[in-house]
C-alpha atoms as a PDB file:
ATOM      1  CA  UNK A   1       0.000   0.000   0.000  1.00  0.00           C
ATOM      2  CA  UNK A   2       0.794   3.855  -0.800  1.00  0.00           C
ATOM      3  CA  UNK A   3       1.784   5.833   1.381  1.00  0.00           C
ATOM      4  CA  UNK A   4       1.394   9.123  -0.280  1.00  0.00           C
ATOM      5  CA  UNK A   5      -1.586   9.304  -2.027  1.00  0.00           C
ATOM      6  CA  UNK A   6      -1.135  12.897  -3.303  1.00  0.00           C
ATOM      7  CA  UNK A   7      -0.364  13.597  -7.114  1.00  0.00           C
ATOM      8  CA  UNK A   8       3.189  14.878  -7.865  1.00  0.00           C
ATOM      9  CA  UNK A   9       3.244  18.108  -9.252  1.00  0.00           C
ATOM     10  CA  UNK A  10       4.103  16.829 -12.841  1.00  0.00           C
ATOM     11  CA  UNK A  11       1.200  15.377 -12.980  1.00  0.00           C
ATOM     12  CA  UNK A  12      -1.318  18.188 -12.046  1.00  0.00           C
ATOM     13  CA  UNK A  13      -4.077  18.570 -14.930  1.00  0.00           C
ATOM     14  CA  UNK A  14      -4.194  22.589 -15.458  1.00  0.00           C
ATOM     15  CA  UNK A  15      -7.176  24.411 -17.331  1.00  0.00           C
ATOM     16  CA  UNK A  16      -6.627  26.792 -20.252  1.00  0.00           C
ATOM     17  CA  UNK A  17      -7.040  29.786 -18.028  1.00  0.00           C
ATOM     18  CA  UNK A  18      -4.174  28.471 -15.651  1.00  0.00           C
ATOM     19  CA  UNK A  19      -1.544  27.775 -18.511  1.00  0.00           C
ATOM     20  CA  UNK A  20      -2.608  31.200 -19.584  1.00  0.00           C
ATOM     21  CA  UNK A  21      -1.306  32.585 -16.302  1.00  0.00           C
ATOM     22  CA  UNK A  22       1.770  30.641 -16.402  1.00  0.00           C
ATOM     23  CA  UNK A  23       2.510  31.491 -19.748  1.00  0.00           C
ATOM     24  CA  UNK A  24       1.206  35.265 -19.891  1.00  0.00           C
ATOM     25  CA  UNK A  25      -0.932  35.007 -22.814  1.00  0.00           C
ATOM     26  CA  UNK A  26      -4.717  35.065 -24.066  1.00  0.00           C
ATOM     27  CA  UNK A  27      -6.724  32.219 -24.574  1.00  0.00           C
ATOM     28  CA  UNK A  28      -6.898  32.846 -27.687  1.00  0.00           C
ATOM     29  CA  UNK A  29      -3.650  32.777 -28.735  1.00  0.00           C
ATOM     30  CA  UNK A  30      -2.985  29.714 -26.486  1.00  0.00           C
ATOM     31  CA  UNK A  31      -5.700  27.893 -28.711  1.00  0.00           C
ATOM     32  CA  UNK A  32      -3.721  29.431 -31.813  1.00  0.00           C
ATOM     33  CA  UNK A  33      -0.357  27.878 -30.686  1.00  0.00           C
ATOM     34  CA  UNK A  34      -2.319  23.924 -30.120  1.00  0.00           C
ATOM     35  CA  UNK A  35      -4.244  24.625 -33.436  1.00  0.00           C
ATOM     36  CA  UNK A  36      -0.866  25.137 -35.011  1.00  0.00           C
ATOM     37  CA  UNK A  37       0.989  22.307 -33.730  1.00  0.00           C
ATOM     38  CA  UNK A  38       3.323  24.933 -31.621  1.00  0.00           C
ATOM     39  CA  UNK A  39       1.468  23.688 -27.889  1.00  0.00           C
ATOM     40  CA  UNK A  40       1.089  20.330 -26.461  1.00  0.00           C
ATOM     41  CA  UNK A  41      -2.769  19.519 -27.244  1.00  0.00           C
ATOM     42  CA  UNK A  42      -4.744  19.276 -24.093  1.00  0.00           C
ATOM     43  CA  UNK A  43      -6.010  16.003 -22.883  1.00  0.00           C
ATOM     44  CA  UNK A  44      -9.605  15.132 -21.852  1.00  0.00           C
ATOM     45  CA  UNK A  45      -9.797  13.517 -18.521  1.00  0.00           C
ATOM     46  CA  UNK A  46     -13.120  12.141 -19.090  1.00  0.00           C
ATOM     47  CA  UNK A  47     -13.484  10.555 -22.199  1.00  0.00           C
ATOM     48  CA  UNK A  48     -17.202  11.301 -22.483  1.00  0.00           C
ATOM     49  CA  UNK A  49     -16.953  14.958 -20.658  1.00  0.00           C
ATOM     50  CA  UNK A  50     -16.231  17.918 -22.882  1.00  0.00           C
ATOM     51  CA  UNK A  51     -13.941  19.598 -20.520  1.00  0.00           C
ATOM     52  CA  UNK A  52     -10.198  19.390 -21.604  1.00  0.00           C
ATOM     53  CA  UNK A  53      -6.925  19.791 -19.358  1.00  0.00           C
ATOM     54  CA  UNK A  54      -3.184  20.215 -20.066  1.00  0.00           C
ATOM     55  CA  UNK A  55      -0.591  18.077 -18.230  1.00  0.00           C
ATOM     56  CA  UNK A  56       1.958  20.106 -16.269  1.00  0.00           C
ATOM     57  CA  UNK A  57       4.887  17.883 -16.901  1.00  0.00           C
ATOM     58  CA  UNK A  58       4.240  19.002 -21.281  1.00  0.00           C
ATOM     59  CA  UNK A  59       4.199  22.551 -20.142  1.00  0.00           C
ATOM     60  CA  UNK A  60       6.894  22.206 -18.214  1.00  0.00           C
ATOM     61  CA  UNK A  61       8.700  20.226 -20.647  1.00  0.00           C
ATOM     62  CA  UNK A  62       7.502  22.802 -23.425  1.00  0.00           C
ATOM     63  CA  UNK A  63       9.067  25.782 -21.692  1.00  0.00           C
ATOM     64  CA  UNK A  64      12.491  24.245 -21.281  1.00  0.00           C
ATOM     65  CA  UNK A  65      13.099  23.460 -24.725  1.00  0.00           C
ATOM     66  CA  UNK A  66      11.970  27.487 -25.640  1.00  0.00           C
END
């Protein structure tokens, strides 16, 4: 058994308008950038919901190859 149940930070699910704070940018041009290939595309945690979610670890990963 687990002793820490608690999600890394890697692996927090963020919305559009908190990779929009982290990055300093609209929504709009956020949605530009994954439309265009230059973003990690979000992820849907429920495959029958319509909300979508970004994974930390490909921001993360995004920002340290810019």
């Amino acid at each position: 058994m687990k002793g820490n149940t608690k999600p890394k930070q890697d692996e927090r699910l963020l919305t559009y308008a908190e990779v929009c704070d982290v990055l300093q940018t609209s929504q709009a041009t956020l949605r530009r950038y994954v439309r265009d290939g230059r973003f990690p595309p979000p992820i849907k945690p429920n495959p029958n919901g319509r909300s979508v979610r970004f994974r930390y670890s490909d921001i993360a990963a995004w920002l340290s190859d810019l």
